[in-house]
C-alpha atoms as a PDB file:
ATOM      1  CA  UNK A   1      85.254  83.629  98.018  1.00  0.00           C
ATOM      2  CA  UNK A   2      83.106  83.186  94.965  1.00  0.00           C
ATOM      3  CA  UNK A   3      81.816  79.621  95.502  1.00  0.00           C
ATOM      4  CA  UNK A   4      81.334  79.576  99.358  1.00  0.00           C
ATOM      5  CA  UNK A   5      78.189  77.574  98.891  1.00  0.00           C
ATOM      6  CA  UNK A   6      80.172  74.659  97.203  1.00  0.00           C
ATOM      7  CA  UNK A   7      82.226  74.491 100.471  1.00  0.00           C
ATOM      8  CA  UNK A   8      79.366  75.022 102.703  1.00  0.00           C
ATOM      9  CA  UNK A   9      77.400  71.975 101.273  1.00  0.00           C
ATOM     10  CA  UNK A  10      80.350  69.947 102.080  1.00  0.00           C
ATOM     11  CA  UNK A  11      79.159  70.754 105.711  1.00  0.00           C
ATOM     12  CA  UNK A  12      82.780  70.562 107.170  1.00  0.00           C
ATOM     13  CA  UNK A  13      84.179  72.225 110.141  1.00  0.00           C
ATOM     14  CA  UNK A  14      86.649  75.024 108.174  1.00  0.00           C
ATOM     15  CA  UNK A  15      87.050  78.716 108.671  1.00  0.00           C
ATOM     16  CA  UNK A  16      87.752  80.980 105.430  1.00  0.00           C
ATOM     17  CA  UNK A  17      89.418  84.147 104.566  1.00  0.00           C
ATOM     18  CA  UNK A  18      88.935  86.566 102.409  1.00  0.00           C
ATOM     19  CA  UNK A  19      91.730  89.084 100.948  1.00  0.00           C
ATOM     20  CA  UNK A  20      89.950  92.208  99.070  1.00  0.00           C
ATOM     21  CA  UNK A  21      92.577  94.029  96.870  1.00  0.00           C
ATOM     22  CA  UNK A  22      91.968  97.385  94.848  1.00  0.00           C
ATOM     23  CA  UNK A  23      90.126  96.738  92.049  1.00  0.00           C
ATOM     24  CA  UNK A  24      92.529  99.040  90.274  1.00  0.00           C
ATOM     25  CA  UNK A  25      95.136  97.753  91.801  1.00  0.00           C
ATOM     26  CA  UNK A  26      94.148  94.086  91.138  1.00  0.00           C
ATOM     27  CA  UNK A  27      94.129  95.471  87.351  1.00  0.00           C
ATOM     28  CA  UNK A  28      97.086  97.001  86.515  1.00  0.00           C
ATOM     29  CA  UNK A  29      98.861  93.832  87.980  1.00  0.00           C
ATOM     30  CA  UNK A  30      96.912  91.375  85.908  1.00  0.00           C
ATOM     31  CA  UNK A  31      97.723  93.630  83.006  1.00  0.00           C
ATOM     32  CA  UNK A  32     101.732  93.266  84.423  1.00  0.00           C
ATOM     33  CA  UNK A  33     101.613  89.853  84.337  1.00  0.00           C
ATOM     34  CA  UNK A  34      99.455  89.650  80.638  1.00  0.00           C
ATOM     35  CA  UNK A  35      96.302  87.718  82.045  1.00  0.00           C
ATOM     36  CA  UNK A  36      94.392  89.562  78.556  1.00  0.00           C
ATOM     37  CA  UNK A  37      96.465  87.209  76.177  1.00  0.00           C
ATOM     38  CA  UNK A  38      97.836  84.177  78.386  1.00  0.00           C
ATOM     39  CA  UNK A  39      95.054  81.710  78.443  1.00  0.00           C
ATOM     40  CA  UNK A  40      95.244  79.058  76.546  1.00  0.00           C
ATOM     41  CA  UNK A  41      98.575  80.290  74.941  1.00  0.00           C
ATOM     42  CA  UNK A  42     100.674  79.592  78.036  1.00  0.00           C
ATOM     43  CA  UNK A  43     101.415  76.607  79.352  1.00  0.00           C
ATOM     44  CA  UNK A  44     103.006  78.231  82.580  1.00  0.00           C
ATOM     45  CA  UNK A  45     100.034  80.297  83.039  1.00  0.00           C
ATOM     46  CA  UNK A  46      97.572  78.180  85.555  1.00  0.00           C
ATOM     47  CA  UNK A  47      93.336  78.899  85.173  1.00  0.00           C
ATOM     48  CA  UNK A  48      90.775  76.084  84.319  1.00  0.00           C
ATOM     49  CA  UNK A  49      89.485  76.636  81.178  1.00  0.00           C
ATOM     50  CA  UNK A  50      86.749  75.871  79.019  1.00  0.00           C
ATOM     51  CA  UNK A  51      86.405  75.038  75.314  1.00  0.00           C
ATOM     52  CA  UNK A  52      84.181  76.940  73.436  1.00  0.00           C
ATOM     53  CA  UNK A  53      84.212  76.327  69.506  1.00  0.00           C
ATOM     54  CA  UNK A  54      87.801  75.389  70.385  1.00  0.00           C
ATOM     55  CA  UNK A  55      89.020  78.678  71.535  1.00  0.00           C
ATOM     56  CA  UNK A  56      90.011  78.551  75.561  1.00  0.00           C
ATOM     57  CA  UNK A  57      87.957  80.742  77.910  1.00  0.00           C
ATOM     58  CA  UNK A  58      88.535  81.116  81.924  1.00  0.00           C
ATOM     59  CA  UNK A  59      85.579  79.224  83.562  1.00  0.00           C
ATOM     60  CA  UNK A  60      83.823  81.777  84.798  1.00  0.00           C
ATOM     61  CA  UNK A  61      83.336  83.585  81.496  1.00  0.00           C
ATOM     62  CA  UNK A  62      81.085  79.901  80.491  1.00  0.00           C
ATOM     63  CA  UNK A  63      78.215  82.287  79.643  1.00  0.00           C
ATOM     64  CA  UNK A  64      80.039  85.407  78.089  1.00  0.00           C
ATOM     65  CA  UNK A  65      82.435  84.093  74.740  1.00  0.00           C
ATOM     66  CA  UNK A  66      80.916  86.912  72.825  1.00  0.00           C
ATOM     67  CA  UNK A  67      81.422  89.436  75.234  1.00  0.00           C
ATOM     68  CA  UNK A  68      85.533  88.374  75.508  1.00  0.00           C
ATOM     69  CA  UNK A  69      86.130  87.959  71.439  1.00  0.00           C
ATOM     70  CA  UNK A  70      85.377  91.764  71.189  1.00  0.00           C
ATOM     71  CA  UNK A  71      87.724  92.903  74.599  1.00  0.00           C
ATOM     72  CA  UNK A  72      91.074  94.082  74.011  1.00  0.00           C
ATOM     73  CA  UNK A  73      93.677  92.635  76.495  1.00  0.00           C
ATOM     74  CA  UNK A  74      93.274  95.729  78.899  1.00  0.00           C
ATOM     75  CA  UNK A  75      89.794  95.472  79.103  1.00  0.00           C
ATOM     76  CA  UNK A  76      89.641  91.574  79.645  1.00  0.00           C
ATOM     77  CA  UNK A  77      91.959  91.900  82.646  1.00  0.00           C
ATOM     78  CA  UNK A  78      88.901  95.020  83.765  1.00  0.00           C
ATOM     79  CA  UNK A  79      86.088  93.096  82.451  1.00  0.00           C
ATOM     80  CA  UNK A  80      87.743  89.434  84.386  1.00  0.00           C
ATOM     81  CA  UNK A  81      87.838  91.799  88.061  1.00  0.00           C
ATOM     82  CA  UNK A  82      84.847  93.372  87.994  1.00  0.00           C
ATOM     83  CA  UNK A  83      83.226  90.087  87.513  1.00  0.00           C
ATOM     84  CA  UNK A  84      84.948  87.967  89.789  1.00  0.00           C
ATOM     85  CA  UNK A  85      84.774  90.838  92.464  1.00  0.00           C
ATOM     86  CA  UNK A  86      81.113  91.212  91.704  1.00  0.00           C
ATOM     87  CA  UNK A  87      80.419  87.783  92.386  1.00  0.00           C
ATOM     88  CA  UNK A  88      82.728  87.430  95.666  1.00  0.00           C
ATOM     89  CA  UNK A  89      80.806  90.335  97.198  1.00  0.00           C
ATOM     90  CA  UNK A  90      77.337  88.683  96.457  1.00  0.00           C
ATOM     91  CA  UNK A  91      78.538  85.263  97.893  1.00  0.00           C
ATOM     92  CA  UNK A  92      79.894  86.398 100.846  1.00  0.00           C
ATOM     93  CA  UNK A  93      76.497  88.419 101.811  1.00  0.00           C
ATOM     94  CA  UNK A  94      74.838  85.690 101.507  1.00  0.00           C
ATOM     95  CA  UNK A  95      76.805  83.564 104.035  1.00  0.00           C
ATOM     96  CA  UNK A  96      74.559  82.728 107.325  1.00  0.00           C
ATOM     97  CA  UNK A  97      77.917  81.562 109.489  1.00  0.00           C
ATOM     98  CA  UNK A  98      79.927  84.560 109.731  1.00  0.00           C
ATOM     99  CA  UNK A  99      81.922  83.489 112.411  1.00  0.00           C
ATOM    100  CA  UNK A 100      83.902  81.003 110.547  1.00  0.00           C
ATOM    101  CA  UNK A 101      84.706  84.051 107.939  1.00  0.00           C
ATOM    102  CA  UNK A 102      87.396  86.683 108.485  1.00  0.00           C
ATOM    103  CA  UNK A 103      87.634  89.392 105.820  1.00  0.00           C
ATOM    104  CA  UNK A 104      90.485  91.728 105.461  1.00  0.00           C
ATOM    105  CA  UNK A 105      92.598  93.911 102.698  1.00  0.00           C
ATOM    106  CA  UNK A 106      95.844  92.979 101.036  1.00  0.00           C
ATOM    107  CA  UNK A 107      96.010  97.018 101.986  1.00  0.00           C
ATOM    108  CA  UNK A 108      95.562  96.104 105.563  1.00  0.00           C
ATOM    109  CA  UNK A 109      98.128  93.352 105.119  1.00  0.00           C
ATOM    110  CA  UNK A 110     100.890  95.111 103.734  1.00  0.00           C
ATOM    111  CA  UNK A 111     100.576  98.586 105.063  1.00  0.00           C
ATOM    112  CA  UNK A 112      99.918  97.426 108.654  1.00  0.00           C
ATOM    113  CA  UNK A 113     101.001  93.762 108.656  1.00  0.00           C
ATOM    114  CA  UNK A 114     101.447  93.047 112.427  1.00  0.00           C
ATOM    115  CA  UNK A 115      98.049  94.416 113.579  1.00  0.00           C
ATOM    116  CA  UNK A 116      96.217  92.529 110.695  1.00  0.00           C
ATOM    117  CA  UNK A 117      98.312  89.524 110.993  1.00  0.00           C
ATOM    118  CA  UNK A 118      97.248  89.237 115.027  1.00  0.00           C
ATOM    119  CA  UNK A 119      93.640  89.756 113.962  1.00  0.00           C
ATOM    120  CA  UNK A 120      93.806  86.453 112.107  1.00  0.00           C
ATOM    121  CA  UNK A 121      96.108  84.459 114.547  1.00  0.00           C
ATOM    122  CA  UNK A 122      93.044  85.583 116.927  1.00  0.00           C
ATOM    123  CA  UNK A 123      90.527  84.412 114.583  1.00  0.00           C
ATOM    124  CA  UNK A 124      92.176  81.074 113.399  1.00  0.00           C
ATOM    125  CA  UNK A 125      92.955  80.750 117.569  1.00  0.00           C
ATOM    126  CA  UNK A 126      96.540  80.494 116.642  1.00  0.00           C
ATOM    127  CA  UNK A 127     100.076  82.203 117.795  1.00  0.00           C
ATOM    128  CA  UNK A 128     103.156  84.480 116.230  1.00  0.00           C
ATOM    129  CA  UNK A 129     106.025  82.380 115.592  1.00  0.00           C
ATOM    130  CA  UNK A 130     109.880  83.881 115.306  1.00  0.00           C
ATOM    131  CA  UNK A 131     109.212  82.572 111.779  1.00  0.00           C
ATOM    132  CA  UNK A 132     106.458  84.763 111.381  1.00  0.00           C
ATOM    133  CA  UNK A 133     108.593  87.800 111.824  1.00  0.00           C
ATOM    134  CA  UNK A 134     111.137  86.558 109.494  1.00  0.00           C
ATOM    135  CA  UNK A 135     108.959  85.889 107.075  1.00  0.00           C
ATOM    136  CA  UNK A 136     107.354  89.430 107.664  1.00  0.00           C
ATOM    137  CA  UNK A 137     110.793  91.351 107.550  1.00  0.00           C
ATOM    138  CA  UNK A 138     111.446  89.306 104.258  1.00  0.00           C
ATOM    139  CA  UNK A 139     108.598  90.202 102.480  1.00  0.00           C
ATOM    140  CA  UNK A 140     109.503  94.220 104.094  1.00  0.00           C
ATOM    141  CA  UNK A 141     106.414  94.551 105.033  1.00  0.00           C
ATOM    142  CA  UNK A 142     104.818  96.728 106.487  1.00  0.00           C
ATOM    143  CA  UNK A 143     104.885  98.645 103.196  1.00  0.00           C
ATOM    144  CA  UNK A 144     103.514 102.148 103.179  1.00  0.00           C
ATOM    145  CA  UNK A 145     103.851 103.475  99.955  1.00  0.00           C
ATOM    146  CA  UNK A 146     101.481 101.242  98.407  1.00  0.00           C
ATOM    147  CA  UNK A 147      98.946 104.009  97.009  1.00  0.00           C
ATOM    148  CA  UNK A 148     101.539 106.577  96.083  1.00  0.00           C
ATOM    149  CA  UNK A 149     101.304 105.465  92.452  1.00  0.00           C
ATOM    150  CA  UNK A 150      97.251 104.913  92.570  1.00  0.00           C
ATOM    151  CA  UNK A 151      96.505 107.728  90.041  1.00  0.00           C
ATOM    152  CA  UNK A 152      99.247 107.100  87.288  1.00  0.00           C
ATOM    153  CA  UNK A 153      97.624 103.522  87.158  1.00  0.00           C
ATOM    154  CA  UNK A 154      94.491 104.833  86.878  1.00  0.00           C
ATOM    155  CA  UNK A 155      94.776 106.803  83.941  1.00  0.00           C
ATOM    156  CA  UNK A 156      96.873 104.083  82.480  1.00  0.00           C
ATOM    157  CA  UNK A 157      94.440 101.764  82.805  1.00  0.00           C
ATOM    158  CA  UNK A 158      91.859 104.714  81.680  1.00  0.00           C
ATOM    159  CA  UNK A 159      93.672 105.332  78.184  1.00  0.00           C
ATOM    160  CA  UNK A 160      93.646 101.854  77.693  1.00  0.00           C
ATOM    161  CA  UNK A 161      89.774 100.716  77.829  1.00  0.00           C
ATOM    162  CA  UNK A 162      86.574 101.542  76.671  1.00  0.00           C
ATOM    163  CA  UNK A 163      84.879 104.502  78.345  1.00  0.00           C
ATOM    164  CA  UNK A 164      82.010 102.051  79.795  1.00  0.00           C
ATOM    165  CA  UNK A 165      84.231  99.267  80.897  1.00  0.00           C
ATOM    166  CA  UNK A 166      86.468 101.911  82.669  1.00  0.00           C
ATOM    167  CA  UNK A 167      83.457 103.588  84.435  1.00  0.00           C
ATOM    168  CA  UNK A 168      82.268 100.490  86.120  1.00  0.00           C
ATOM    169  CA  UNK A 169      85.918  99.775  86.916  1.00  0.00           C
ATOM    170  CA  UNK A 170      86.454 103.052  88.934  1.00  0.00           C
ATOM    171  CA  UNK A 171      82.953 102.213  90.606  1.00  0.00           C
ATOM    172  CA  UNK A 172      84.010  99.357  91.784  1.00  0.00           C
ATOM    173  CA  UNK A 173      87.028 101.019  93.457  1.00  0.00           C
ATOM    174  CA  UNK A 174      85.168 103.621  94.676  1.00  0.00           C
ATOM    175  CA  UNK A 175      82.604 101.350  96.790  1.00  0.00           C
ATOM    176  CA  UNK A 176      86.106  99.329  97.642  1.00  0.00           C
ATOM    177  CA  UNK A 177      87.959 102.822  99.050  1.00  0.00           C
ATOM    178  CA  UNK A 178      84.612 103.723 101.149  1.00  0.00           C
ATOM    179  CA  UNK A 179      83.843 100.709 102.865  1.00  0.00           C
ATOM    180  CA  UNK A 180      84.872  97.201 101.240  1.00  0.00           C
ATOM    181  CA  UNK A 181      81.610  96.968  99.393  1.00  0.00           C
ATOM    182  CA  UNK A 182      79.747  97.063 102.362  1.00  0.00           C
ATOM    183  CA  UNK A 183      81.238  93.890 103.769  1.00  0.00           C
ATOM    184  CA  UNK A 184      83.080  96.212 106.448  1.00  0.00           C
ATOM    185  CA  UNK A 185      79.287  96.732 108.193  1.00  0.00           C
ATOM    186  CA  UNK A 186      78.416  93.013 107.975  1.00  0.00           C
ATOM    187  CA  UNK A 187      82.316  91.577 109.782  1.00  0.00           C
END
């Protein structure tokens, strides 16, 4: 949640949550789906944008044009993550009413979906339904062999981008792997 503080000011009764995913993982599947080249050039392809000197930008790269002109496709999709991620994980520190927040894993979702899914019918005070499990079994979840191809995205995404832009990448998943940023000690 990158703009909790927009919500907050609203000062209405809501509860959020917040689904980490792999940093890595979140990558490679923005690289999938072409996120480096598709603003702007794709009508189908749904971000607010801004104008600057007439060449689209997401919104939340307002202050970095320069930075983006000189990224390859790969690296914007990196470069796009780690600040988005960045700026999720300093939001939601900085939240005073953590009782209206839940925070969990797509990991948690998909490789143990009942247990995670009964956390937040507990915290949203609500029940299964025999829709629920359809909708589970349709999706086939749980899935467990969601990290067995971790490492050959990983040095995809490696040969792809800059040395730098890679490190803080892996970083990132690194702090993710040990303990969701941190956030695991604070909900």
């Amino acid at each position: 949640m990158s703009y909790y503080k927009t919500f907050d000011k609203l000062n209405i009764k809501v509860k959020f949550i917040s689904i980490y995913r792999s940093p890595v993982e979140l990558v490679y599947s923005w690289i999938q789906r072409g996120y480096g080249t598709r603003y702007g050039t794709d009508p189908r392809f749904f971000a607010l944008l801004i104008n600057k000197k007439n060449k689209p930008y997401p919104w939340y790269l307002h202050n970095f044009p320069k930075i983006w002109k000189k990224l390859n496709k790969y690296e914007r999709c990196v470069y796009c993550v780690i600040l988005l991620t960045n700026k999720s994980i300093k939001e939601q520190r900085e939240i005073k009413n953590k009782k209206n927040y839940f925070v969990t894993t797509y990991d948690r979702i998909v490789g143990d979906t009942f247990s995670e899914l009964k956390k937040i019918s507990k915290f949203l005070k609500t029940k299964f339904s025999k829709k629920t499990r359809i909708f589970i079994q349709r999706e086939k979840c749980p899935n467990k062999y969601l990290k067995k191809k971790i490492n050959l995205k990983i040095n995809f995404i490696k040969k792809k981008v800059d040395k730098k832009i890679f490190e803080r990448l892996f970083t990132l998943e690194k702090k993710y792997k040990k303990d969701l940023y941190g956030l695991n000690k604070i909900y």
